[in-house]
Protein backbone atom coordinates (compact mmCIF):
# COMPACT_ATOMS: atom_id res chain seq x y z
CA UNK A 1 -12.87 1.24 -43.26
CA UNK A 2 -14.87 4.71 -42.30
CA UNK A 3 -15.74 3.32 -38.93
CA UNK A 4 -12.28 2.82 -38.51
CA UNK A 5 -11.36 6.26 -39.53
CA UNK A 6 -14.52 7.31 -37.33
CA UNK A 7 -12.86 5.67 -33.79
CA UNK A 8 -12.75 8.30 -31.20
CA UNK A 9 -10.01 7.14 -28.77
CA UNK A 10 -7.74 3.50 -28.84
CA UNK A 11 -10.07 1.25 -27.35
CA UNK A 12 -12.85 1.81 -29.46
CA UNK A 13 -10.36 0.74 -32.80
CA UNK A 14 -9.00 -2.02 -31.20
CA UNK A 15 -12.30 -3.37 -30.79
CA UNK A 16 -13.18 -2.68 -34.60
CA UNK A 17 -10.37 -4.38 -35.59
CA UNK A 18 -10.66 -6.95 -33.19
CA UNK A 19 -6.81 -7.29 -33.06
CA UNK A 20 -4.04 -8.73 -30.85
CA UNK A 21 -2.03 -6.39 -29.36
CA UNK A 22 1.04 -6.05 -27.37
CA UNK A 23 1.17 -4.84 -23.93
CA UNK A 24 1.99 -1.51 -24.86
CA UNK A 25 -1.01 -0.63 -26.76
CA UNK A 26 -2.83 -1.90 -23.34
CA UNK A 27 -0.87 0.54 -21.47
CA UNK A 28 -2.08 3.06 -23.29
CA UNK A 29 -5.40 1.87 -22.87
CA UNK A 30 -4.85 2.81 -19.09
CA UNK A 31 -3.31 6.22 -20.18
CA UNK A 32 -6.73 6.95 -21.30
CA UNK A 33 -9.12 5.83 -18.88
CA UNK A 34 -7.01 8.21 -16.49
CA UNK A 35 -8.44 10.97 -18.76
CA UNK A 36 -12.04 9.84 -18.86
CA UNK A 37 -14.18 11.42 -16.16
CA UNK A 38 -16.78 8.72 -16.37
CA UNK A 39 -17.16 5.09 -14.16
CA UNK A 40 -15.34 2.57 -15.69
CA UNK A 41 -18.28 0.30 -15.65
CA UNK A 42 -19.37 -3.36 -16.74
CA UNK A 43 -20.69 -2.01 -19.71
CA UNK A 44 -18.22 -0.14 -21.66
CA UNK A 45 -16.64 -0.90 -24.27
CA UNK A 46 -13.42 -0.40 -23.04
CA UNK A 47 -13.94 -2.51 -20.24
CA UNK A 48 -15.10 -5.45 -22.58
CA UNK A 49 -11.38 -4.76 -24.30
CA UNK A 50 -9.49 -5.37 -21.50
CA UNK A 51 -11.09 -8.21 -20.12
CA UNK A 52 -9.55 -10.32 -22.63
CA UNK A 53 -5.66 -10.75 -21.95
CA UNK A 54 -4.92 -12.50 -24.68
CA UNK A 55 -5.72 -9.91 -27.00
CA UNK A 56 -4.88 -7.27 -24.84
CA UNK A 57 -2.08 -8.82 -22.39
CA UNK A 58 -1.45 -6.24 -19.47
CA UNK A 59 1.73 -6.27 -17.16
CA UNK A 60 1.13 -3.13 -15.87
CA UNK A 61 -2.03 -2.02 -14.55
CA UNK A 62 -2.57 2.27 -13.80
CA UNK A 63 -5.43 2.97 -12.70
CA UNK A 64 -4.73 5.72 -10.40
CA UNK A 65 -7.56 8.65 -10.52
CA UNK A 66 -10.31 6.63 -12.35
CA UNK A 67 -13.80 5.51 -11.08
CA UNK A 68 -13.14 1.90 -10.94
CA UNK A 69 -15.63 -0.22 -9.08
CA UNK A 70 -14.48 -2.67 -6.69
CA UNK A 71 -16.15 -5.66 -9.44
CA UNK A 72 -14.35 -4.29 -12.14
CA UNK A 73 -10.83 -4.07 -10.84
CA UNK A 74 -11.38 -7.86 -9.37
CA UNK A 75 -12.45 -8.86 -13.03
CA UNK A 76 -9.27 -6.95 -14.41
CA UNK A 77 -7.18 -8.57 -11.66
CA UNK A 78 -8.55 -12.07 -12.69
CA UNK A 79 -8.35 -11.76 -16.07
CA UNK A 80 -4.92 -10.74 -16.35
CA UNK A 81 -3.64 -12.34 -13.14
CA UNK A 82 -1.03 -14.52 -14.84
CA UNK A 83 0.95 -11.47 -16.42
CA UNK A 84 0.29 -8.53 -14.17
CA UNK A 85 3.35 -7.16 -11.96
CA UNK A 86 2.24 -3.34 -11.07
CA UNK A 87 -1.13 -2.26 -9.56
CA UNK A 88 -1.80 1.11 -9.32
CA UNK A 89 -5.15 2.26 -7.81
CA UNK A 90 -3.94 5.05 -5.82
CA UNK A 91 -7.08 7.45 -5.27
CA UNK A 92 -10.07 4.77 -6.96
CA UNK A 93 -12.71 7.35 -5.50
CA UNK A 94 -15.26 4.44 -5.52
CA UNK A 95 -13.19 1.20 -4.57
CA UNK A 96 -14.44 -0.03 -1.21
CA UNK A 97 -13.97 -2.58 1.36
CA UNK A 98 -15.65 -5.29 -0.24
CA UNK A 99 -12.54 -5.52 -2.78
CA UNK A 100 -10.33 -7.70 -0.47
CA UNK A 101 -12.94 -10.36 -0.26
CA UNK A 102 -13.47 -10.03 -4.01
CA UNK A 103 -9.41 -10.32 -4.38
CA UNK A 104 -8.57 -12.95 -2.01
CA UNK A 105 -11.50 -15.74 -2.47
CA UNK A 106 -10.78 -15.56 -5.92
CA UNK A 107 -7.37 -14.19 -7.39
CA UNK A 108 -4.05 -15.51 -7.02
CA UNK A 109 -1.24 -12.52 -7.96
CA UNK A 110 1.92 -14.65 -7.83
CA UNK A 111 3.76 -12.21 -10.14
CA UNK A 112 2.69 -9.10 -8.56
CA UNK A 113 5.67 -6.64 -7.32
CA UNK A 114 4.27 -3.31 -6.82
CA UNK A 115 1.42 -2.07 -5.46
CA UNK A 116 0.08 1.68 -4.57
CA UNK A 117 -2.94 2.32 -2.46
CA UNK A 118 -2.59 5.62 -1.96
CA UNK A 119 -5.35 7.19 -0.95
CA UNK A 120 -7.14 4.49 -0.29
CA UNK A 121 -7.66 4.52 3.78
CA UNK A 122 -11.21 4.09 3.44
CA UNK A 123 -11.19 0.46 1.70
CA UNK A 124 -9.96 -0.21 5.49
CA UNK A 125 -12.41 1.70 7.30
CA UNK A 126 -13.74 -1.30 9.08
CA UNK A 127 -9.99 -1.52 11.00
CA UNK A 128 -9.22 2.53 11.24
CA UNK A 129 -12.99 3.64 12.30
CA UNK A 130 -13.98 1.15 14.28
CA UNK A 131 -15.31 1.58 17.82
CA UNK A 132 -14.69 -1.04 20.48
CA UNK A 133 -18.73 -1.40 20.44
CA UNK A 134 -19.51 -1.30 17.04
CA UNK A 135 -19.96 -4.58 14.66
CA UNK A 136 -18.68 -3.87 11.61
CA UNK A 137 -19.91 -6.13 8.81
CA UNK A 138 -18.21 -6.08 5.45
CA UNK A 139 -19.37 -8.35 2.41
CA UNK A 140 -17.38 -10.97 1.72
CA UNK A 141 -18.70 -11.67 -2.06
CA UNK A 142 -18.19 -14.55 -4.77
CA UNK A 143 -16.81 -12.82 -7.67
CA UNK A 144 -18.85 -14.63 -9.79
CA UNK A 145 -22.06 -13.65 -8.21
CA UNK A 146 -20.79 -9.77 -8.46
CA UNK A 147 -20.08 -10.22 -11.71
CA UNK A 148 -23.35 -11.72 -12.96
CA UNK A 149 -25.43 -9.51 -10.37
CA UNK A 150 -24.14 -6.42 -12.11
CA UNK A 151 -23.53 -7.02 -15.98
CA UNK A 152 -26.04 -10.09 -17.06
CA UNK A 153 -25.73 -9.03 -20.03
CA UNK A 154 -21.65 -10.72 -19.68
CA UNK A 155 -22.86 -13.99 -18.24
CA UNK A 156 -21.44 -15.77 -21.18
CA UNK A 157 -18.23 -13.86 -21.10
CA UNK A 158 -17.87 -14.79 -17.65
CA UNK A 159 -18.55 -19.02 -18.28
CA UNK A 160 -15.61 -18.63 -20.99
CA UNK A 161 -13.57 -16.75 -18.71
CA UNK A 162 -14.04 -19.73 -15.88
CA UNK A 163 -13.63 -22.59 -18.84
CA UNK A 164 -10.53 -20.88 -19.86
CA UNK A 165 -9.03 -20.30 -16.20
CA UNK A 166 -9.99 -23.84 -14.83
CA UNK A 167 -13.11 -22.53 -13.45
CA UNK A 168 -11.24 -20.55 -10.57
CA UNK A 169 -14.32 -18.60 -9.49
CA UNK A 170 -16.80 -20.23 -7.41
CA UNK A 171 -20.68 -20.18 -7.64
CA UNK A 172 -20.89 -19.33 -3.91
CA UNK A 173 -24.16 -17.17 -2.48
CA UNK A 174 -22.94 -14.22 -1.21
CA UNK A 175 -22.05 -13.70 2.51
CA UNK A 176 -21.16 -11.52 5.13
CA UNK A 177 -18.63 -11.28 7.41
CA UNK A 178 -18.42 -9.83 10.99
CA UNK A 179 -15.27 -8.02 11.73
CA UNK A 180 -13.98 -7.67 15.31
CA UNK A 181 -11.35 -4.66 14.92
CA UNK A 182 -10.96 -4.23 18.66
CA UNK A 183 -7.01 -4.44 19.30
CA UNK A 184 -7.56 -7.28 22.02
CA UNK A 185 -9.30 -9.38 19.70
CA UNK A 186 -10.38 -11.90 22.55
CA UNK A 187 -13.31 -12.59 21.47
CA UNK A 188 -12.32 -13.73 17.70
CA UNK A 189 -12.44 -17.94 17.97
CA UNK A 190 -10.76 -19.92 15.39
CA UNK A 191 -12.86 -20.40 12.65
CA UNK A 192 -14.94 -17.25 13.26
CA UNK A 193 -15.88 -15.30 10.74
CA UNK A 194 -13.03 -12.66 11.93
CA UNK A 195 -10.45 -14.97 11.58
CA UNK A 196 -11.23 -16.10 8.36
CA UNK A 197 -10.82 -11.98 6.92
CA UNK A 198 -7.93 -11.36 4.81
CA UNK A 199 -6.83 -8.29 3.31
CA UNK A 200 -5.99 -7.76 -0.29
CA UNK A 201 -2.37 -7.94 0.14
CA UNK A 202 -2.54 -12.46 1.00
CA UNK A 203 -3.12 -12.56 -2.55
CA UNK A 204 0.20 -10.88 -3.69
CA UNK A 205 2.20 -12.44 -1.06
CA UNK A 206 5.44 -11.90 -3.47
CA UNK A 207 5.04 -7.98 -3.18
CA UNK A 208 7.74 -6.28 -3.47
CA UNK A 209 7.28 -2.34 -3.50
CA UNK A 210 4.40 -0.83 -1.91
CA UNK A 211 3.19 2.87 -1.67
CA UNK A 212 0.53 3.94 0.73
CA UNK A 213 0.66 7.10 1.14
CA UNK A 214 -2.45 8.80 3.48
CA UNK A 215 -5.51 10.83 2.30
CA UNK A 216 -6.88 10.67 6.36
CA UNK A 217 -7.87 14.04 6.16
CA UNK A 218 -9.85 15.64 8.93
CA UNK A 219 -10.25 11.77 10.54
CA UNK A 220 -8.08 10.79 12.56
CA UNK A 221 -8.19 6.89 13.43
CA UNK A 222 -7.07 5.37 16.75
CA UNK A 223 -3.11 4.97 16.65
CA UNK A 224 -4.04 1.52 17.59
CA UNK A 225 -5.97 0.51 14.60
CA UNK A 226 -3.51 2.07 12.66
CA UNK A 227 -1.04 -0.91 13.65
CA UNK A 228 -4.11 -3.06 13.33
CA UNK A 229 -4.16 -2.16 9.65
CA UNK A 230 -0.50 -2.01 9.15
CA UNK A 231 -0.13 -5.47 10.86
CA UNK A 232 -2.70 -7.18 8.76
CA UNK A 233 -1.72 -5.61 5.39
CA UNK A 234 1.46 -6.10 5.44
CA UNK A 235 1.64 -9.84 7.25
CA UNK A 236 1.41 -11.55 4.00
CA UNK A 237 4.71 -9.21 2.33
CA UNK A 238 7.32 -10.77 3.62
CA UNK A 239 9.78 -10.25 0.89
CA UNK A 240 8.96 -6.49 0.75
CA UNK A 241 11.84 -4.18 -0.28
CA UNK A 242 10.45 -0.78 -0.83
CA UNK A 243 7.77 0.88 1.59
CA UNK A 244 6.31 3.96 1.67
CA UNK A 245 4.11 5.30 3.75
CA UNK A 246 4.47 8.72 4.04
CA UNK A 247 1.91 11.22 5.24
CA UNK A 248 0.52 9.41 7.75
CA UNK A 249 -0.07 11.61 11.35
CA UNK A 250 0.49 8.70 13.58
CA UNK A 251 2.40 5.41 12.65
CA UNK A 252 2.55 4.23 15.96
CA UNK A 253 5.44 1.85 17.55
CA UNK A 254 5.62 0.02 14.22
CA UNK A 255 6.38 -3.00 15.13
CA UNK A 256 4.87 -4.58 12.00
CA UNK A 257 7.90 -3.53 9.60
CA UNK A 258 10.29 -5.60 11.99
CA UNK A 259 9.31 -9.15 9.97
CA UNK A 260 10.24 -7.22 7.03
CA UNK A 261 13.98 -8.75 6.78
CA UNK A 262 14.32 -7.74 2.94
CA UNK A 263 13.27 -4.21 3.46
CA UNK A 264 15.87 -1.50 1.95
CA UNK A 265 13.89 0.99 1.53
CA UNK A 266 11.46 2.90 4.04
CA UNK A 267 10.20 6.16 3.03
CA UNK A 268 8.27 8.38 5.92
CA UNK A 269 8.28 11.79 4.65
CA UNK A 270 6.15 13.92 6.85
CA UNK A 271 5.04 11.48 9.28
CA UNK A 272 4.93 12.81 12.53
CA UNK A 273 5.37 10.64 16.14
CA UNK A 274 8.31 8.96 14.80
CA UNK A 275 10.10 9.11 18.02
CA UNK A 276 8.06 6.23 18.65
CA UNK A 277 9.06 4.26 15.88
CA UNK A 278 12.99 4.54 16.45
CA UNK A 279 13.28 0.91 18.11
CA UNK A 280 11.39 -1.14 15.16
CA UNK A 281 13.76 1.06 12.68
CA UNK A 282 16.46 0.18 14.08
CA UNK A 283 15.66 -3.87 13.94
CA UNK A 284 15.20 -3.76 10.51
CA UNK A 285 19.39 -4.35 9.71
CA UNK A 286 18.72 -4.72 5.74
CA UNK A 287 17.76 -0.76 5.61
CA UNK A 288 19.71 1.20 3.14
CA UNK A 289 17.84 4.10 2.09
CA UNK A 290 15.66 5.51 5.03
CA UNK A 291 14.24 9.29 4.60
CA UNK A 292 12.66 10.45 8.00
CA UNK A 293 12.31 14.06 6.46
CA UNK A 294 9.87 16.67 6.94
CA UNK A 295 8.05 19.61 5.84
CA UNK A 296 7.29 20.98 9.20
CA UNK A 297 9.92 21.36 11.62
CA UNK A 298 7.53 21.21 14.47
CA UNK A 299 6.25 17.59 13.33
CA UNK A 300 9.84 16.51 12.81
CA UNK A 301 11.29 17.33 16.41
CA UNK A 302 12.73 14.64 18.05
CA UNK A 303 13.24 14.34 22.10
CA UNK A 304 16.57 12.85 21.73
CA UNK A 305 17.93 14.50 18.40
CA UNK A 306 21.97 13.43 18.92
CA UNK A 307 21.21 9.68 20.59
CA UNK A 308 18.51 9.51 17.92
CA UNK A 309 20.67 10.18 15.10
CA UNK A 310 23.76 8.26 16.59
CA UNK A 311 20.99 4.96 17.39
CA UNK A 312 20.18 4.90 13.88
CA UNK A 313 23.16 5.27 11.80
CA UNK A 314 25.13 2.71 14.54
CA UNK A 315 22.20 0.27 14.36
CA UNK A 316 21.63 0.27 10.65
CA UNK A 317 24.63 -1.44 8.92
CA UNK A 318 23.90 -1.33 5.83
CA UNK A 319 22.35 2.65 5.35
CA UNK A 320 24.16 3.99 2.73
CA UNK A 321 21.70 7.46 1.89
CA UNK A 322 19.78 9.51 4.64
CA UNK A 323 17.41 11.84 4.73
CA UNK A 324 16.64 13.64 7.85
CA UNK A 325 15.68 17.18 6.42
CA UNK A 326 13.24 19.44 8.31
CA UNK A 327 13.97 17.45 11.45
CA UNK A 328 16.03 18.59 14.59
CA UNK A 329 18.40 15.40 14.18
CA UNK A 330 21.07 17.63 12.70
CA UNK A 331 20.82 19.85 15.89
CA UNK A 332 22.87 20.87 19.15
CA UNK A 333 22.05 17.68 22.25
CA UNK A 334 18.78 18.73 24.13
CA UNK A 335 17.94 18.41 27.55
CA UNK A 336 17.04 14.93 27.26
CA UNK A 337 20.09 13.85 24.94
CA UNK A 338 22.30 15.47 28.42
CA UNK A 339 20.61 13.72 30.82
CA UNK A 340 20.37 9.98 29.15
CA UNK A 341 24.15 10.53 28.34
CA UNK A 342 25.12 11.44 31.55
CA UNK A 343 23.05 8.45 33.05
CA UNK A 344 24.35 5.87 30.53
CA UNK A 345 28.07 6.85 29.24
CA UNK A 346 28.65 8.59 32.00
CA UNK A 347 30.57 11.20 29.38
CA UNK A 348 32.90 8.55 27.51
CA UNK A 349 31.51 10.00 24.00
CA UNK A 350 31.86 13.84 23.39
CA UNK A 351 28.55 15.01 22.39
CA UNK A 352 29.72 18.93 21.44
CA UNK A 353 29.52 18.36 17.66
CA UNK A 354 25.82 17.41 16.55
CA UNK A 355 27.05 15.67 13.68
CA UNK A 356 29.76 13.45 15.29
CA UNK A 357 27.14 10.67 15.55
CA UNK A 358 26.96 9.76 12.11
CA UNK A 359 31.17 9.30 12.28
CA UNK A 360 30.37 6.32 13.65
CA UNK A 361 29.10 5.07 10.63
CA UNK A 362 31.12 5.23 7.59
CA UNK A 363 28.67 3.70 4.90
CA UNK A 364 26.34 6.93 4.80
CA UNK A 365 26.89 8.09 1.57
CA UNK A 366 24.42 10.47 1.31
CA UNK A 367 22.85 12.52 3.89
CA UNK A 368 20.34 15.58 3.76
CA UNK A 369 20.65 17.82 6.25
CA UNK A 370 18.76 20.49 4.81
CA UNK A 371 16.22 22.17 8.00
CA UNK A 372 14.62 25.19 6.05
CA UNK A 373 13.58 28.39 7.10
CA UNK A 374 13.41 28.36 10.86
């Protein structure tokens, strides 16, 4: 009983008293590996504790902020894959690319609805840093060779953990894979090794919330890789409802939300270009909450303000809050609202008021105006 009274955090007495615990307890678990500045390695103790989801079944999974290695959270993600809805790994300082080959040659996440990657732009560096010369080669690993590779001392773990799951991993040698990220992508064949890439996201194919918010930084990737990236990850989330992506400098046409018929939320809070992005908005009819909103007035000027404004709230049927705050949406017409009204309605719609446009939509039940200090 005094080593139990000697247990310096929750993990460590759930592993005295080798108990079976509810999915609270492993929640809390998480609460305190957000605290702990050390790598959440292979051979801690607390990692041996959650790799067993019967004892310690997890449905929610934060592990925003901690030094998780990419073999780690694909052991997590295995063991718990059954019961495990929310993934949070925004800001996993030492996840890289070779996670989506450890996720998606292994794991199936049928039940997974939320995901946040925040942070996370470099675990797609091979898309958003790519040059059209370079050959970028990223692992594509057996998670069963990672595993053994780096915690031998687990092996046996690991053989229970395939008995038990129907021996889902496979005993593969590991690989690599060349990635083509050129946009043309002419010279991927089928069957190449390009082809045959998938990001993490084909393994959770019944998403639906994801937050991605950008950590870019000083780097600033091609706006065409940028759709690369958005194209690939979020192919696979069809029955998405909630995106964010806010922060990002350059979102491009976006084009890759338009197959996203369930979407009803979009969050893009400080992203800046978006008078690029007003067409694939507009397609996406389920939209009811959409917040274009800014911090900088100078990033959130539109060319178009009024026809903007008016194309949005008469193409979006079923909007019901909007949030266009620190952009020029709620402003007088500009020069180029004047002239595409005089060349198209030839004046049939008085454009004196700047807020008459959203009259023509009567759903709008909230809308932020606010602009800030100008």
């Amino acid at each position: 009983m005094s080593t139990v009274h000697d247990a310096r955090s929750t993990e460590e007495l759930l592993a005295q008293l080798d108990l079976y615990l509810t999915a609270g307890i492993g929640e809390q678990v998480m609460r305190e590996l957000q605290q702990s500045p050390e790598v959440l390695s292979v051979e801690m103790e607390r990692y041996d504790l959650l790799m067993n989801h019967r004892r310690l079944p997890l449905v929610t999974m934060n592990l925003s902020g901690t030094q998780l290695c990419d073999t780690c959270l694909a052991g997590l993600l295995m063991e718990h894959a059954s019961t495990l809805t929310c993934l949070n790994i925004a800001n996993c300082a030492r996840l890289s690319g070779k996670v989506h080959s450890l996720i998606t040659r292994n794991i199936k996440l049928e039940n997974m609805k939320f995901l946040d990657l925040s942070g996370l732009a470099r675990i797609f560096s091979h898309i958003l840093f790519k040059t059209k010369h370079d050959n970028v080669r990223i692992p594509v690993v057996s998670l069963s060779d990672a595993l053994v590779s780096l915690m031998p001392s687990q092996s046996r773990q690991l053989a229970d953990m395939q008995k038990r799951e129907g021996a889902i991993t496979n005993l593969e040698d590991m690989t690599w894979s060349g990635i083509d990220s050129d946009e043309s992508g002419s010279s991927a064949s089928p069957g190449s090794s390009a082809s045959n890439f998938k990001m993490l996201t084909a393994a959770m194919t019944n998403l639906q919330a994801m937050i991605f918010r950008a950590d870019i930084g000083g780097n600033e990737p091609a706006v065409e890789s940028v759709g690369k990236l958005f194209t690939e990850l979020l192919g696979p989330t069809s029955n998405l409802r909630y995106l964010d992506l806010s922060g990002w400098r350059h979102l491009g046409y976006m084009h890759y939300i338009e197959p996203l018929h369930n979407l009803t939320t979009l969050v893009l809070n400080d992203v800046q270009h978006l008078d690029l992005a007003i067409d694939a908005i507009c397609s996406v009819k389920s939209l009811m909450h959409l917040d274009l909103s800014q911090h900088n007035r100078i990033s959130g000027e539109f060319s178009r303000p009024v026809i903007t404004l008016d194309r949005l709230v008469c193409s979006l049927p079923l909007l019901t809050a909007l949030d266009i705050s620190g952009t020029n949406l709620a402003s007088s017409p500009s020069n180029d609202d004047w002239l595409e009204f005089n060349n198209a309605f030839e004046h049939s719609r008085s454009m004196q008021e700047p807020i008459q446009a959203c009259m023509f939509c009567s759903n709008i039940s909230d809308l932020f105006l606010v602009t800030g200090p100008s």
